[in-house]
Protein backbone atom coordinates (compact mmCIF):
# COMPACT_ATOMS: atom_id res chain seq x y z
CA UNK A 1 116.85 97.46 96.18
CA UNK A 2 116.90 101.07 95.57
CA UNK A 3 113.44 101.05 93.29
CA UNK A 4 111.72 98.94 96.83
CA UNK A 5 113.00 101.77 99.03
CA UNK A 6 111.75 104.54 96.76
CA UNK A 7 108.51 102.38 96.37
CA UNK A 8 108.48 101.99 100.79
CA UNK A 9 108.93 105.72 100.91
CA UNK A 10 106.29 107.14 98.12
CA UNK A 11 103.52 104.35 99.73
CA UNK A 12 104.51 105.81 103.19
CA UNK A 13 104.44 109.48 102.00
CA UNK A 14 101.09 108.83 100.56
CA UNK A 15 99.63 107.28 103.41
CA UNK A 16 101.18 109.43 106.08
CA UNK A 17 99.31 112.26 103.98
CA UNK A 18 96.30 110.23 103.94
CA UNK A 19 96.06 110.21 107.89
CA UNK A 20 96.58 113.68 108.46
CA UNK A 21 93.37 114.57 105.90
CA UNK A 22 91.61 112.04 108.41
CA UNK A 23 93.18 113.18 111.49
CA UNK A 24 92.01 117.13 110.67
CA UNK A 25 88.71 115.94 109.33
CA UNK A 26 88.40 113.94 112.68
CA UNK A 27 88.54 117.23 114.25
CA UNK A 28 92.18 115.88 116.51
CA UNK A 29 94.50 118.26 115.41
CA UNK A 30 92.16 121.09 116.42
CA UNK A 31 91.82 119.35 119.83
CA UNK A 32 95.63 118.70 119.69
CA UNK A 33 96.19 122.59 119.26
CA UNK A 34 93.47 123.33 122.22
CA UNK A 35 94.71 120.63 124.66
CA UNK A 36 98.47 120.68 124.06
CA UNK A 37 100.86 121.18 126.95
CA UNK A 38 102.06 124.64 127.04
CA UNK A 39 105.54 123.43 126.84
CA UNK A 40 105.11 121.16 123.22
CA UNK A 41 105.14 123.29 120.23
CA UNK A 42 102.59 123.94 117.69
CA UNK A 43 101.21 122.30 114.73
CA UNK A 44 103.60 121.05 112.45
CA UNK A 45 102.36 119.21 109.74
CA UNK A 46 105.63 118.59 108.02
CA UNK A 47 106.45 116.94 111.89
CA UNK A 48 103.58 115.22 112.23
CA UNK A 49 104.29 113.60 108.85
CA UNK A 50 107.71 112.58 110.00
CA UNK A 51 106.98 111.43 112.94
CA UNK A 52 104.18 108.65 111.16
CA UNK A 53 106.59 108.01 108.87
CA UNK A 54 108.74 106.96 111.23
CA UNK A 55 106.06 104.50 112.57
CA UNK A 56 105.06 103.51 109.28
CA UNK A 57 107.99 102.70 108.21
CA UNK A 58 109.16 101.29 111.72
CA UNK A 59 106.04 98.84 111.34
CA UNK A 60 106.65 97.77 107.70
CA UNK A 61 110.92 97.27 108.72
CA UNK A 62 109.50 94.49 111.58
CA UNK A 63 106.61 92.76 109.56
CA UNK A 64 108.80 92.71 106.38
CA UNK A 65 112.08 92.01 107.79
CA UNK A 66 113.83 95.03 105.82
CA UNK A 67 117.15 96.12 106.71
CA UNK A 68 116.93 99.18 109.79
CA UNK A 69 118.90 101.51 107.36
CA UNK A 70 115.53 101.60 105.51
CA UNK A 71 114.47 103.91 108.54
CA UNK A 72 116.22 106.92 106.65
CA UNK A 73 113.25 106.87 104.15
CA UNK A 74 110.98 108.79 106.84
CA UNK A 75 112.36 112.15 105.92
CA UNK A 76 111.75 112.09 102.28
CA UNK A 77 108.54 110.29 102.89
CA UNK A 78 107.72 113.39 105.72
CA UNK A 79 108.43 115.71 102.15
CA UNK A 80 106.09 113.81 100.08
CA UNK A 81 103.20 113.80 103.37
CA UNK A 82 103.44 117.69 103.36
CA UNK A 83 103.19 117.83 99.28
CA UNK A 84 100.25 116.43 99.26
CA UNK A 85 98.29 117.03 102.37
């Protein structure tokens, strides 16, 4: 159980990662930065990466069936997202 959760988390990581290289490439974390609402903070990529996380794994948890606990993986996941984007 532990090697699937470490498995859930590096895929996530990875992928998270992946979608921010898209995201900045796409030019919408510029725009993000020009169009934000005064009151939101700045860019945060190591946020940004937790908060897909969270939706990745969120998404994978109801398609897979996987215990909510599982959940917890976004924050490591969020480390591995900023690592290698």
């Amino acid at each position: 159980m532990l090697t699937e959760l470490l498995a859930l988390i590096v895929i996530v990581g990875m992928t998270a990662a992946a979608l921010l290289v898209c995201f900045e490439k796409w030019g919408w974390l510029v725009a993000w930065e020009v169009q934000r609402p005064a009151w939101l903070m700045k860019r945060c990529d190591f946020c940004l990466g937790f908060w897909l996380a969270v939706l990745l794994i969120t998404a994978a948890i109801i398609m897979l069936g996987l215990p909510w606990y599982w959940v917890s993986g976004a924050l490591p996941a969020a480390a591995f997202c900023r690592f290698f984007s």
